[in-house]
Protein backbone atom coordinates (compact mmCIF):
# COMPACT_ATOMS: atom_id res chain seq x y z
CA UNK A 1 0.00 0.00 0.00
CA UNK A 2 1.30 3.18 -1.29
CA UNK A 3 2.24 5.74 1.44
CA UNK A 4 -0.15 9.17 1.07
CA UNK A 5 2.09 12.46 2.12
CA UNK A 6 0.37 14.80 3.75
CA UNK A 7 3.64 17.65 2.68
CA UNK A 8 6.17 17.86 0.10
CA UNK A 9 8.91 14.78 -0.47
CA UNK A 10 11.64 17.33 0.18
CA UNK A 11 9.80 18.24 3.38
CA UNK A 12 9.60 14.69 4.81
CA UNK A 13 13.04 13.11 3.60
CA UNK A 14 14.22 16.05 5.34
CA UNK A 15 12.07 15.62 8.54
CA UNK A 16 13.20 11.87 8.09
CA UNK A 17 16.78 12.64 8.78
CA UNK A 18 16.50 14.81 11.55
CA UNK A 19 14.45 12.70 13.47
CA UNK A 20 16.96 9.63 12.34
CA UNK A 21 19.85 11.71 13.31
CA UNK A 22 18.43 12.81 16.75
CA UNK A 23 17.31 10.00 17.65
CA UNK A 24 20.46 8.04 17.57
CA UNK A 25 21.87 11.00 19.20
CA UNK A 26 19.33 10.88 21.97
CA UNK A 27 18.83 14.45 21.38
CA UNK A 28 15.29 16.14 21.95
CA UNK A 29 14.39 19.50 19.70
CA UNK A 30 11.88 22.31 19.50
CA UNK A 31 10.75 24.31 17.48
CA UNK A 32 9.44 28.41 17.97
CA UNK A 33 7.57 29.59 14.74
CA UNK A 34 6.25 32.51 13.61
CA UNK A 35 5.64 32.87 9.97
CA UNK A 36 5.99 29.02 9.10
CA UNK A 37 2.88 28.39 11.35
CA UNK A 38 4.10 24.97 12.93
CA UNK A 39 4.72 23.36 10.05
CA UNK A 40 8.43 22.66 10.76
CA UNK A 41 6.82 20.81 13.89
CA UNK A 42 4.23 19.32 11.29
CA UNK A 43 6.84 18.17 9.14
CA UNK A 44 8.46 16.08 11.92
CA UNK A 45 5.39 14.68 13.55
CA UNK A 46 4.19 13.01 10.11
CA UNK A 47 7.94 11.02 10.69
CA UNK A 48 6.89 7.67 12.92
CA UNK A 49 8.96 8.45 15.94
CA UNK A 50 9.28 12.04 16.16
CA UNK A 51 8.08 11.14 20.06
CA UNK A 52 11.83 10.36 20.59
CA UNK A 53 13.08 13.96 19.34
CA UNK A 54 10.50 16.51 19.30
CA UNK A 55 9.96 17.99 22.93
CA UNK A 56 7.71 20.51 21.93
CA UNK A 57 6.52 23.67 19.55
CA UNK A 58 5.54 27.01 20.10
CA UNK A 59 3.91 28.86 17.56
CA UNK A 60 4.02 32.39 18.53
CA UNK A 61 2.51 34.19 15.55
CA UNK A 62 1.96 37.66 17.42
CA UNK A 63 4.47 39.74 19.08
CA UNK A 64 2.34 39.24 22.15
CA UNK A 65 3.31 35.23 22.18
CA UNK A 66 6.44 35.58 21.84
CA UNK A 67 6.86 37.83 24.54
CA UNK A 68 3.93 35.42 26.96
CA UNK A 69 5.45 32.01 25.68
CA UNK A 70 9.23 32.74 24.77
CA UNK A 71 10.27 35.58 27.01
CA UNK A 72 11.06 37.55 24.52
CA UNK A 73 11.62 41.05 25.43
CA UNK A 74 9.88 43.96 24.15
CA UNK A 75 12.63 46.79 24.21
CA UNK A 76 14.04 43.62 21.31
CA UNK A 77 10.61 43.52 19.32
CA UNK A 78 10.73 47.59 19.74
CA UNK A 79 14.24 47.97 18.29
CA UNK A 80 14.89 45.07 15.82
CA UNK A 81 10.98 44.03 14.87
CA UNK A 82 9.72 40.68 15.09
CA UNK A 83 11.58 39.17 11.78
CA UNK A 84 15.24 39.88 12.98
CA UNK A 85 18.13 38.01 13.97
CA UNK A 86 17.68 39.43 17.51
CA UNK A 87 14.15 38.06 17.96
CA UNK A 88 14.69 35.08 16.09
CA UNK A 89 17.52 34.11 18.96
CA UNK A 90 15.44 35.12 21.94
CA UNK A 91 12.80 33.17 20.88
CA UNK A 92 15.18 30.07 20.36
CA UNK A 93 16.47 30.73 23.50
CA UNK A 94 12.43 30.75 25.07
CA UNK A 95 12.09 27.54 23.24
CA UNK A 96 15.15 26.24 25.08
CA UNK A 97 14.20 27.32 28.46
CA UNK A 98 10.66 26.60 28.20
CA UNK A 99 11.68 23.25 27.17
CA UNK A 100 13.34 19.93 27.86
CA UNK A 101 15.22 20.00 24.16
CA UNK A 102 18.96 19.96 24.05
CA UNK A 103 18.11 22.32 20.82
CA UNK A 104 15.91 24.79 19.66
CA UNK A 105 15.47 26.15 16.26
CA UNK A 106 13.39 29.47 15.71
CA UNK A 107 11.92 30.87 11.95
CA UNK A 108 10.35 34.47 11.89
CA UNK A 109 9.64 36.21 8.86
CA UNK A 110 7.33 38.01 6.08
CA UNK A 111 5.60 35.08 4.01
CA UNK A 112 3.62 37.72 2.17
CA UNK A 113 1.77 38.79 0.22
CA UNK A 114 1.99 41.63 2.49
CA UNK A 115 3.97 43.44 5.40
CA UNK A 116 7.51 43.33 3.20
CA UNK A 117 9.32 47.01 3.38
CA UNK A 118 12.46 48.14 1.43
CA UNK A 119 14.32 47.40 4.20
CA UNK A 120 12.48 43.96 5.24
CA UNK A 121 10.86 42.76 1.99
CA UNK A 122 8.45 39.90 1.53
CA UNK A 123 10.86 36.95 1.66
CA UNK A 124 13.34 37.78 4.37
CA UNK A 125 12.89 35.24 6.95
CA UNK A 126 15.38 35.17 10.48
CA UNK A 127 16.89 31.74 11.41
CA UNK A 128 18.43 30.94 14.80
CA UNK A 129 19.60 27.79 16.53
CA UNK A 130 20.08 27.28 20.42
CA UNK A 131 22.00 24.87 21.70
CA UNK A 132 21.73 24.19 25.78
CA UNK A 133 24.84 25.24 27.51
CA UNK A 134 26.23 26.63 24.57
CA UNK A 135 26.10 30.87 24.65
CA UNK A 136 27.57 31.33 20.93
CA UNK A 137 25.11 33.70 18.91
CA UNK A 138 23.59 31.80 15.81
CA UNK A 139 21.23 33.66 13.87
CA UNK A 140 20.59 34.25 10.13
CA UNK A 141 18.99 36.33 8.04
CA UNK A 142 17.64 35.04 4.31
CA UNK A 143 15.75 36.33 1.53
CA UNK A 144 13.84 33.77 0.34
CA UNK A 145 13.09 33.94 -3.31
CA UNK A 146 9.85 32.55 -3.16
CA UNK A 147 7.08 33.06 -6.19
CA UNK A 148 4.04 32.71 -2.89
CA UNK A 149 3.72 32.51 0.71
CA UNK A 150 3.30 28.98 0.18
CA UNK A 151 6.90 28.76 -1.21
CA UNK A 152 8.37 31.35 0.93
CA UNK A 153 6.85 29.10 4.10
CA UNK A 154 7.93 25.85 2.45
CA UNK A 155 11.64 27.31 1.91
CA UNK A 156 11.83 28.43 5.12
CA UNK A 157 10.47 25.28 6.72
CA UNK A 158 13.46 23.20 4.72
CA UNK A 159 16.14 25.47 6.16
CA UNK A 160 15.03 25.25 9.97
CA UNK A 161 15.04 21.55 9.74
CA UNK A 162 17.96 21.37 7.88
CA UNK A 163 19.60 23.48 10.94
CA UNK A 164 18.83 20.44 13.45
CA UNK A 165 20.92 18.05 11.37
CA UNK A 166 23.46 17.30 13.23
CA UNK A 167 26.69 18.76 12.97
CA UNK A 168 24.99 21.67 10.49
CA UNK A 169 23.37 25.03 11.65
């Protein structure tokens, strides 16, 4: 019987590995998303044994969750915005303490249609991993050339898993 996909094959191969990876590992992840809407948690769950790896997601759409859920400061969202490398770590780092994971990956960005300025256009999405006990900064900033939100999202979903491989991000 023929397997039905409920995402992309690029999607799941990908969620495949990191939950094969982590799991031999014995490493537990989550996820905090903003414009990718939990599908990078999505993506993993549709893997049989994502129990072993995925701790938990927070999708904190509004600047108002990721300040309740994720700690994240406001004097950051006030300065930076919500889709900047800044925010992006703070949230990772919510995700971390709010969470039993070893690692936390966090996506914010502007899917579009709307929202994109010169300065932030549609397509730039933030990136950042957290790593328990580790302090080192890692947070990136894309622009996703994406012809839709749908593509923008999908993009961005592929890079945030592909930053809990291990040994990658």
């Amino acid at each position: 019987m023929a397997k039905t996909l409920l995402f992309p094959q690029d999607l799941v191969e990908l969620a495949e590995r990191v939950i094969a990876e982590n799991t031999a590992a014995g490493r537990k992840v989550a996820l905090a998303e903003s414009c990718t809407g939990g599908l990078v948690c999505a993506a993993l769950t549709e893997i049989p044994g994502s129990s072993a790896v995925l701790d938990r997601g927070f999708v904190t759409y509004s600047n108002e969750a990721k300040q309740e859920l994720l700690g994240v400061q406001s004097d950051i969202l006030e300065a930076f915005g919500a889709v900047s490398p800044a925010t992006a770590w703070a949230m990772a780092q919510g995700a971390l303490k709010n969470s039993n994971a070893d690692v936390a990956v966090a996506v914010s960005g502007i899917a579009g249609p709307d929202g994109g300025t010169e300065m932030k256009p549609v397509g730039t999405v933030v990136f950042a991993l957290a790593i328990r006990g580790d302090e080192e900064v890692n947070a990136e900033q894309k622009l996703i050339d994406g012809a839709n939100r749908a593509e923008i999202r999908h993009q961005a979903a592929l890079f945030a898993l592909e930053m809990l491989l291990l040994g990658e991000g």
